[in-house]
C-alpha atoms as a PDB file:
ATOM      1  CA  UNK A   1       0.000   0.000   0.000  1.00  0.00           C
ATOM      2  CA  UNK A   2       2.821   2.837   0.805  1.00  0.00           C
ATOM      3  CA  UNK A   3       4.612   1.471  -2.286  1.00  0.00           C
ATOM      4  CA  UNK A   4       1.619   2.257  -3.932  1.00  0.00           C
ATOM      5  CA  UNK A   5       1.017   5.431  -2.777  1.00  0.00           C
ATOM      6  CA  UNK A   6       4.749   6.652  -2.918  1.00  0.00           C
ATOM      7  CA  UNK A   7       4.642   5.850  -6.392  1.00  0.00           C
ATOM      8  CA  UNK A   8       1.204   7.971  -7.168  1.00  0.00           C
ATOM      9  CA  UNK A   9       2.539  10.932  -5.145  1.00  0.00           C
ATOM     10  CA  UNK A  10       6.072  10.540  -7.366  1.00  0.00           C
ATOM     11  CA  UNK A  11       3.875  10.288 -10.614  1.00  0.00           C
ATOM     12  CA  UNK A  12       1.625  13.325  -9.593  1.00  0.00           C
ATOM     13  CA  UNK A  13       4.710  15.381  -8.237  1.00  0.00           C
ATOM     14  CA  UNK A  14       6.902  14.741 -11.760  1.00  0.00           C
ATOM     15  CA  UNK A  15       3.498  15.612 -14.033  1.00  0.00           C
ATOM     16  CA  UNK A  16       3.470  18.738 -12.144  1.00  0.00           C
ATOM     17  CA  UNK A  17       6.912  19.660 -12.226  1.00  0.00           C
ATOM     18  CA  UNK A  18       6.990  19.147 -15.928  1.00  0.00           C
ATOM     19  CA  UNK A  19       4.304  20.735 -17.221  1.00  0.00           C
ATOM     20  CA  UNK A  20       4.295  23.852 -14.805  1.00  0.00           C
ATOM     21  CA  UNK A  21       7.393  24.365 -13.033  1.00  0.00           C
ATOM     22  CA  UNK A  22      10.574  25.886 -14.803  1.00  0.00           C
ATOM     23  CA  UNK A  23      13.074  23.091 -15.687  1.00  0.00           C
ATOM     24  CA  UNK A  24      16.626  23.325 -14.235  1.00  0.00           C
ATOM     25  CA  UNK A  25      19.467  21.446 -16.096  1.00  0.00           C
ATOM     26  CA  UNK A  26      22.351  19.951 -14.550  1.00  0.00           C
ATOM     27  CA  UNK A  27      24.505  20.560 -17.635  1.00  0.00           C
ATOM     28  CA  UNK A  28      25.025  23.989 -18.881  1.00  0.00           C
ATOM     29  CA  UNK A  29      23.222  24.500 -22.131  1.00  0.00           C
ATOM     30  CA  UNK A  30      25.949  23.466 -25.067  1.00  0.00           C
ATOM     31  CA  UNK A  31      27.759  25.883 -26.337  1.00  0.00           C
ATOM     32  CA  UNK A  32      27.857  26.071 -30.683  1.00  0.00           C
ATOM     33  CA  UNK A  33      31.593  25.773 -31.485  1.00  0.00           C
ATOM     34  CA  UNK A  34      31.302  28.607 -33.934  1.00  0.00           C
ATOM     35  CA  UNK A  35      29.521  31.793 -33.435  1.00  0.00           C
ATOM     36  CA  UNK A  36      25.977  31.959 -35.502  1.00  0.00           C
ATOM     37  CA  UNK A  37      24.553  34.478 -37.389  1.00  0.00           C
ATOM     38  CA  UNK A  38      21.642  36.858 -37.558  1.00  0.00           C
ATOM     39  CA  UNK A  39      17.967  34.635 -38.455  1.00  0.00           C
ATOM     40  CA  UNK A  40      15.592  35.828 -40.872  1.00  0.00           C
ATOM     41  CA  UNK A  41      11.535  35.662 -39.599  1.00  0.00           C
ATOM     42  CA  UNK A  42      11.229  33.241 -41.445  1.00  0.00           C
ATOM     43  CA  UNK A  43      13.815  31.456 -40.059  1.00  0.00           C
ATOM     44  CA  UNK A  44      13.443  32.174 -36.607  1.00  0.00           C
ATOM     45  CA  UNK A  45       9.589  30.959 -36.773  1.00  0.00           C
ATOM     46  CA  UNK A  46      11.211  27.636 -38.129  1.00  0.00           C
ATOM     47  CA  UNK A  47      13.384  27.106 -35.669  1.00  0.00           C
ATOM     48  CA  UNK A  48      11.000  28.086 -33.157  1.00  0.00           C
ATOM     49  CA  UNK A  49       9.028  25.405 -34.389  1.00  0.00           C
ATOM     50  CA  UNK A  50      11.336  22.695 -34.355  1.00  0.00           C
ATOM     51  CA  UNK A  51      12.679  23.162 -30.868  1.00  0.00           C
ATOM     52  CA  UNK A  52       8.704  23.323 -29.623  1.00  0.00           C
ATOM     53  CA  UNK A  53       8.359  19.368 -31.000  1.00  0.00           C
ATOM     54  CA  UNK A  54      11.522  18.858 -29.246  1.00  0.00           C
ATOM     55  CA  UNK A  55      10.410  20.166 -26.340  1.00  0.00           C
ATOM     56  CA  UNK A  56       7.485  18.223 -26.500  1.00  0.00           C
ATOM     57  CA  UNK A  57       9.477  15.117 -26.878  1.00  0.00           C
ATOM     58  CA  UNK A  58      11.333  15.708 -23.762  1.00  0.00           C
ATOM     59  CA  UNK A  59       7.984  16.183 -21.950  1.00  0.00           C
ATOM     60  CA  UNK A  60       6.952  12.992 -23.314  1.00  0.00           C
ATOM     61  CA  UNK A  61      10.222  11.460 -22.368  1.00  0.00           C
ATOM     62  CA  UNK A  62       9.698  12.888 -18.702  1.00  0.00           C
ATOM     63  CA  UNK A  63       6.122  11.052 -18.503  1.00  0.00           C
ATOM     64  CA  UNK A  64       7.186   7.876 -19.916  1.00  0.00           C
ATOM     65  CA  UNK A  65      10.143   7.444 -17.521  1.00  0.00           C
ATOM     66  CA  UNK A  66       8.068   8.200 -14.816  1.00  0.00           C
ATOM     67  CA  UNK A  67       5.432   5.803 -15.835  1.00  0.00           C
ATOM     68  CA  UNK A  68       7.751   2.642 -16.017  1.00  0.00           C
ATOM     69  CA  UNK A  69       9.295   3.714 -13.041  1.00  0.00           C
ATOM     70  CA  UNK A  70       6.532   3.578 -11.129  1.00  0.00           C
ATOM     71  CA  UNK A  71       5.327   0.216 -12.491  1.00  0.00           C
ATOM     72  CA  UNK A  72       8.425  -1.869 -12.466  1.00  0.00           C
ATOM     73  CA  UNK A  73       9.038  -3.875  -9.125  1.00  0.00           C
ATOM     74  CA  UNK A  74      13.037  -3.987  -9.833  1.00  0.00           C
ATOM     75  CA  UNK A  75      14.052  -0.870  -8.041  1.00  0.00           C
ATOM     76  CA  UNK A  76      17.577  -1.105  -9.608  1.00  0.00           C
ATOM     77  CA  UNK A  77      15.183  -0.315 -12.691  1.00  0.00           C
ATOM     78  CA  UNK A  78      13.405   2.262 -11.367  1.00  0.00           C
ATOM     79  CA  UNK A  79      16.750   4.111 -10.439  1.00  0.00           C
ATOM     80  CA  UNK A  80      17.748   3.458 -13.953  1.00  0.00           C
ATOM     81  CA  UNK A  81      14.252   5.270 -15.339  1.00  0.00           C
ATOM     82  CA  UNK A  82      14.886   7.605 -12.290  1.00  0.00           C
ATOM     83  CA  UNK A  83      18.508   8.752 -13.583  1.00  0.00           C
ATOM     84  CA  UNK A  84      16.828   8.805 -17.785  1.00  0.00           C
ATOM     85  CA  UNK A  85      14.320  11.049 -16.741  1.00  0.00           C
ATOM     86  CA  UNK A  86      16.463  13.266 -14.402  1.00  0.00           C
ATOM     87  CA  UNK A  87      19.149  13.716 -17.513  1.00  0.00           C
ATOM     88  CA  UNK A  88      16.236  14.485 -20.097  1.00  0.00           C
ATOM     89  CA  UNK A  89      15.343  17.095 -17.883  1.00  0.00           C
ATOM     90  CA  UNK A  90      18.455  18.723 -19.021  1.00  0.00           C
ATOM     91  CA  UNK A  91      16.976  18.521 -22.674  1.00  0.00           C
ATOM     92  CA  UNK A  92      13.810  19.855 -21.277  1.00  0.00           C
ATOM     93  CA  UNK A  93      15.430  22.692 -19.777  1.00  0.00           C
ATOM     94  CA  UNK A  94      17.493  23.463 -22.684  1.00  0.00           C
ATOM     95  CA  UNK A  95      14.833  23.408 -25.029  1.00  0.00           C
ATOM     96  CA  UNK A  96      12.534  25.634 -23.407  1.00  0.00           C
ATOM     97  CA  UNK A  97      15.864  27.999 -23.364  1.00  0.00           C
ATOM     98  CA  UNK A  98      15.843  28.138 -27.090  1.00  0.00           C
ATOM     99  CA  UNK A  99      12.290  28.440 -27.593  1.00  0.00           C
ATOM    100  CA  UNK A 100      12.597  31.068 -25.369  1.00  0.00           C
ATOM    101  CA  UNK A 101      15.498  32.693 -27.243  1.00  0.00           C
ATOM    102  CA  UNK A 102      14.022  32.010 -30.682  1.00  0.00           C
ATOM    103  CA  UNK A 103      10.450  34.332 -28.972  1.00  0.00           C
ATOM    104  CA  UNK A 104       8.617  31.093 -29.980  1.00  0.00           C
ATOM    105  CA  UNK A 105       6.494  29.175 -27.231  1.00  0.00           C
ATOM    106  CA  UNK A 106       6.123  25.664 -26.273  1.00  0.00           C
ATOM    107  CA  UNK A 107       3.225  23.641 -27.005  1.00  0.00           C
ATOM    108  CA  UNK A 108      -0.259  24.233 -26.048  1.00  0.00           C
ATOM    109  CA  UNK A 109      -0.836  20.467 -25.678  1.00  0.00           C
ATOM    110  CA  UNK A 110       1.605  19.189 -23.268  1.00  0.00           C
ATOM    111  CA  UNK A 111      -0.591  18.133 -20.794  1.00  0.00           C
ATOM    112  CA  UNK A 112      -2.177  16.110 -23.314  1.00  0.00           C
ATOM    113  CA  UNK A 113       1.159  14.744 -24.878  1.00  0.00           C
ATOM    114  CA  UNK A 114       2.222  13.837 -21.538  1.00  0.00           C
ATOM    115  CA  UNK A 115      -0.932  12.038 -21.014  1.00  0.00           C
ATOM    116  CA  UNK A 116      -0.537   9.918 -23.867  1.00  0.00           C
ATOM    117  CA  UNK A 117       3.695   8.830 -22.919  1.00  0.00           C
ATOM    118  CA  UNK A 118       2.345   8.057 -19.455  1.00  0.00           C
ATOM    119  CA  UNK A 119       0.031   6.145 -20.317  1.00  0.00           C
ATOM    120  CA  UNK A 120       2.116   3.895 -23.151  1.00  0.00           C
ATOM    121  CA  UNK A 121       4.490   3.961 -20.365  1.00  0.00           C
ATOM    122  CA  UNK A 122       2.439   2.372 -18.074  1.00  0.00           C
ATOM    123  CA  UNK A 123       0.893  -0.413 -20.773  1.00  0.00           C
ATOM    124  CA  UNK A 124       4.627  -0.671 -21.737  1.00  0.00           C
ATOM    125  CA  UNK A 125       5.660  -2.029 -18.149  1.00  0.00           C
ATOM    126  CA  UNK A 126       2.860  -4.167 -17.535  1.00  0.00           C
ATOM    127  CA  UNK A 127       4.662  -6.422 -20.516  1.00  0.00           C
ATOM    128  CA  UNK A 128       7.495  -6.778 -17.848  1.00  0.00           C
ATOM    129  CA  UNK A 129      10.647  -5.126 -18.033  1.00  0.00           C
ATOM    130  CA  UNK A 130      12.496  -6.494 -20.443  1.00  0.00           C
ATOM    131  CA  UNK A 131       9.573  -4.739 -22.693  1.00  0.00           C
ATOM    132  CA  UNK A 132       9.344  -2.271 -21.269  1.00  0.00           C
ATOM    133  CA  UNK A 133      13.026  -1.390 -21.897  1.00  0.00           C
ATOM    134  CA  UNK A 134      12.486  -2.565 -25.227  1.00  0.00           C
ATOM    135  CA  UNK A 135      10.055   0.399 -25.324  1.00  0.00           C
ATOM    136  CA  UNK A 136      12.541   2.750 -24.352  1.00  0.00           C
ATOM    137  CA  UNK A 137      15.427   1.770 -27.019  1.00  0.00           C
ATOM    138  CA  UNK A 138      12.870   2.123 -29.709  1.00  0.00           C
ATOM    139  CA  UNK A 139      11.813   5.317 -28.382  1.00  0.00           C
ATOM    140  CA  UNK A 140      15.258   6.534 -28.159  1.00  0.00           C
ATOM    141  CA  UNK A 141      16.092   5.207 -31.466  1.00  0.00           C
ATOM    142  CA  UNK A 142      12.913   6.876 -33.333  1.00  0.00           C
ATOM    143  CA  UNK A 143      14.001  10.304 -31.125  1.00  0.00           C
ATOM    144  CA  UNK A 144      17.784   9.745 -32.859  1.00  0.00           C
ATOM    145  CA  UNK A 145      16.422   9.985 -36.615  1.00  0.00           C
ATOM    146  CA  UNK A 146      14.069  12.217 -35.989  1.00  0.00           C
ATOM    147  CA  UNK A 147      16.787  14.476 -34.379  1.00  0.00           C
ATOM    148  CA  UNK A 148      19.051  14.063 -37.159  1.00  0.00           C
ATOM    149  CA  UNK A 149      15.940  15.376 -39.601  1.00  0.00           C
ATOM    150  CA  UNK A 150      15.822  18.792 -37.428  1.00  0.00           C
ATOM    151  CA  UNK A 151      19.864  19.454 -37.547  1.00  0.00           C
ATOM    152  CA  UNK A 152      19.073  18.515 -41.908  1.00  0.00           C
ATOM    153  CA  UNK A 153      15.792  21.667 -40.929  1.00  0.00           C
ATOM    154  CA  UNK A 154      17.144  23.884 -38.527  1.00  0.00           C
ATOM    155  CA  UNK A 155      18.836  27.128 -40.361  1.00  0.00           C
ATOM    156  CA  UNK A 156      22.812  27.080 -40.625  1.00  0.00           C
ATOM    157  CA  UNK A 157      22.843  30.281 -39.102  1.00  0.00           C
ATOM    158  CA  UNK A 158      21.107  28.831 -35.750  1.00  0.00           C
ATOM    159  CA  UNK A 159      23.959  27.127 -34.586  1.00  0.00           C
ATOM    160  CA  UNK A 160      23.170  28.182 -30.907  1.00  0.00           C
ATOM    161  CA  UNK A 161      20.179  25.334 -31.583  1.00  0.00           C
ATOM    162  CA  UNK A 162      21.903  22.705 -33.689  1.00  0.00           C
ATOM    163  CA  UNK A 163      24.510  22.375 -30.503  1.00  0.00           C
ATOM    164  CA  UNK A 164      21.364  21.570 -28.407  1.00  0.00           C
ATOM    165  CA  UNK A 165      20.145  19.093 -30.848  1.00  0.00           C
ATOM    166  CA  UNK A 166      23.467  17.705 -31.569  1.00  0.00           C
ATOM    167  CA  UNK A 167      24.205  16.917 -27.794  1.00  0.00           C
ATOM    168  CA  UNK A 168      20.686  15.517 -27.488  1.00  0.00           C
ATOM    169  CA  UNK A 169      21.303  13.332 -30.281  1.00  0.00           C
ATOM    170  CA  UNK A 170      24.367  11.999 -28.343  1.00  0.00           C
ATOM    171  CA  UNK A 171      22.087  11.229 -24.761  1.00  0.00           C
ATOM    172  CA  UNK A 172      19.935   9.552 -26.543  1.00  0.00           C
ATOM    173  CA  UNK A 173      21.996   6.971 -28.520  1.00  0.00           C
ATOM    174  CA  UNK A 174      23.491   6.378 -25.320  1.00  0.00           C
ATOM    175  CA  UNK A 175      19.924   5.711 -23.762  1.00  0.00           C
ATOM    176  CA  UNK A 176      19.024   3.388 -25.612  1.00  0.00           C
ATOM    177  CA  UNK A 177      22.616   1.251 -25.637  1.00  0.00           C
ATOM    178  CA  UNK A 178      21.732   1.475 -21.820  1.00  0.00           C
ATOM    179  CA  UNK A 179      18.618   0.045 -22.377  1.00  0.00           C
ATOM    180  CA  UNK A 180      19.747  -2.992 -24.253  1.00  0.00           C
ATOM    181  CA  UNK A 181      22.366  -3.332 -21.672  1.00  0.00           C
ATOM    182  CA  UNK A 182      19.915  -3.501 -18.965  1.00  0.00           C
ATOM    183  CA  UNK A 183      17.916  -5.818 -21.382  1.00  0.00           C
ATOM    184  CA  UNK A 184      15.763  -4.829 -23.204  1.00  0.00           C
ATOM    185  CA  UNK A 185      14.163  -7.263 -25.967  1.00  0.00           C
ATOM    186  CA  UNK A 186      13.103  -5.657 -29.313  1.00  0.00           C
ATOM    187  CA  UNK A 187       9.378  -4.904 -29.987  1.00  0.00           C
ATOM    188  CA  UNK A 188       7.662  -6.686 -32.937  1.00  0.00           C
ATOM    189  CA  UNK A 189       7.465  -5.000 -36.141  1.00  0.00           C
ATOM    190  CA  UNK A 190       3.582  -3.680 -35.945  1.00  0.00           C
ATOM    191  CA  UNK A 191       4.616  -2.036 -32.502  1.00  0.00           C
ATOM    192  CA  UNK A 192       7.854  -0.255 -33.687  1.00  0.00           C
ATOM    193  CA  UNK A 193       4.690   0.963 -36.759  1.00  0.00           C
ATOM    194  CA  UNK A 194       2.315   2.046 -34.418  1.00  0.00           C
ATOM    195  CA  UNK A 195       4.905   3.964 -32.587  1.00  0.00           C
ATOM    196  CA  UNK A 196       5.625   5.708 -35.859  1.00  0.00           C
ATOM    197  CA  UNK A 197       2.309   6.582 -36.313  1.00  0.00           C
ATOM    198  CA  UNK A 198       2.030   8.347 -33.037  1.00  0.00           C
ATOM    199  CA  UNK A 199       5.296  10.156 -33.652  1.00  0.00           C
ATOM    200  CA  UNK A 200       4.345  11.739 -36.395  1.00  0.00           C
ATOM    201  CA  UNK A 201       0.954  12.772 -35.569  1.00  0.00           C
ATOM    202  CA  UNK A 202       2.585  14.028 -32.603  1.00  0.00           C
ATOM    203  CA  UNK A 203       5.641  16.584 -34.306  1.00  0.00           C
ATOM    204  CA  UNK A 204       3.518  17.748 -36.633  1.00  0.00           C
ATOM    205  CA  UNK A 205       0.516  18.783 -34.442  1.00  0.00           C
ATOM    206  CA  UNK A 206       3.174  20.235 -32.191  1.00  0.00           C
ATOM    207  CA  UNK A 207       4.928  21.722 -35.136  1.00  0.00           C
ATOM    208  CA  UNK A 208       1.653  24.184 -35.627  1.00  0.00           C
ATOM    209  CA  UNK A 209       0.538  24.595 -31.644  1.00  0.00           C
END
């Protein structure tokens, strides 16, 4: 019962901290290694845009950690979904940072995008672990193309945001090689679709609100 209720006060307290409170990173936000230059409107909407789906992904990240935390019984799991989601919140952080920069805003929808990752996360775990980190390196693995699309997007000039993205793009490789080292078994073929699907309904919503 106090497990139980520990791990409903945890969930509660991380939903509100992500969607409401300001993010703090524990990494200072990467530094270009050459100096950008001046953005065009145009340009600046764009990139705007881009780091507001990454910023959702990072809230999504947040809520699915938290979810399969909560649901595994291994608690040298949960510490591992524990540390994931405290390190993404150095993503969150620095994306809201260059949204903020860029005088773009983040998404509308979060608290429904969060919804959605906590609740995969929680039918993820109830597969059992080795799913559920299965889950995670596919995740991480879809986040890694889909990052390497926005640095192909994101305007030469906004190199402030392509070191972000880059160093992001690092993390998460590394996630997921942590979650097959923990491991994780890979997800059947309609699963890895369906996850697809949902991606891309998600980025370009969040692309436009």
């Amino acid at each position: 019962m106090n497990r139980t209720l520990d791990s409903v006060l945890g969930a509660a307290d991380a939903a509100l901290r992500t969607l409401f409170a300001k993010p703090h990173a524990t990494r200072a936000l990467p530094a270009p290694a050459v100096a950008g230059g001046s953005l065009s409107e145009a340009e600046r909407r764009e990139a705007g845009a881009l780091m507001r789906v990454n910023h959702v992904g990072e809230v999504c990240a947040q809520a699915l950690y938290t979810a399969q935390a909560a649901v595994t019984r291994d608690p040298a799991l949960r510490r591992h979904f524990e540390e994931a989601a405290r390190e993404e919140t150095d993503h969150l952080a620095w994306t809201q940072q260059r949204i903020d920069d860029l005088g773009s805003h983040a998404s509308v929808l979060n608290p429904l995008w969060y919804l959605g990752a906590f609740g995969l996360g929680l039918v993820a775990g109830r597969f059992g672990d080795a799913t559920s980190l299965g889950f995670v390196a596919e995740t991480e693995r879809q986040v890694e193309a889909h990052l390497d699309g926005h640095l192909d997007r994101l305007p030469a000039a906004d190199t402030a945001s392509r070191a972000v993205v880059e160093q992001m793009k690092i993390d998460e490789a590394r996630h997921a090689a942590q979650a097959w080292n923990a491991g994780a078994e890979e997800l059947p073929a309609p699963a890895k679709a369906l996850m697809r699907m949902a991606s891309r309904v998600m980025t370009t919503v969040a692309h436009r609100i």
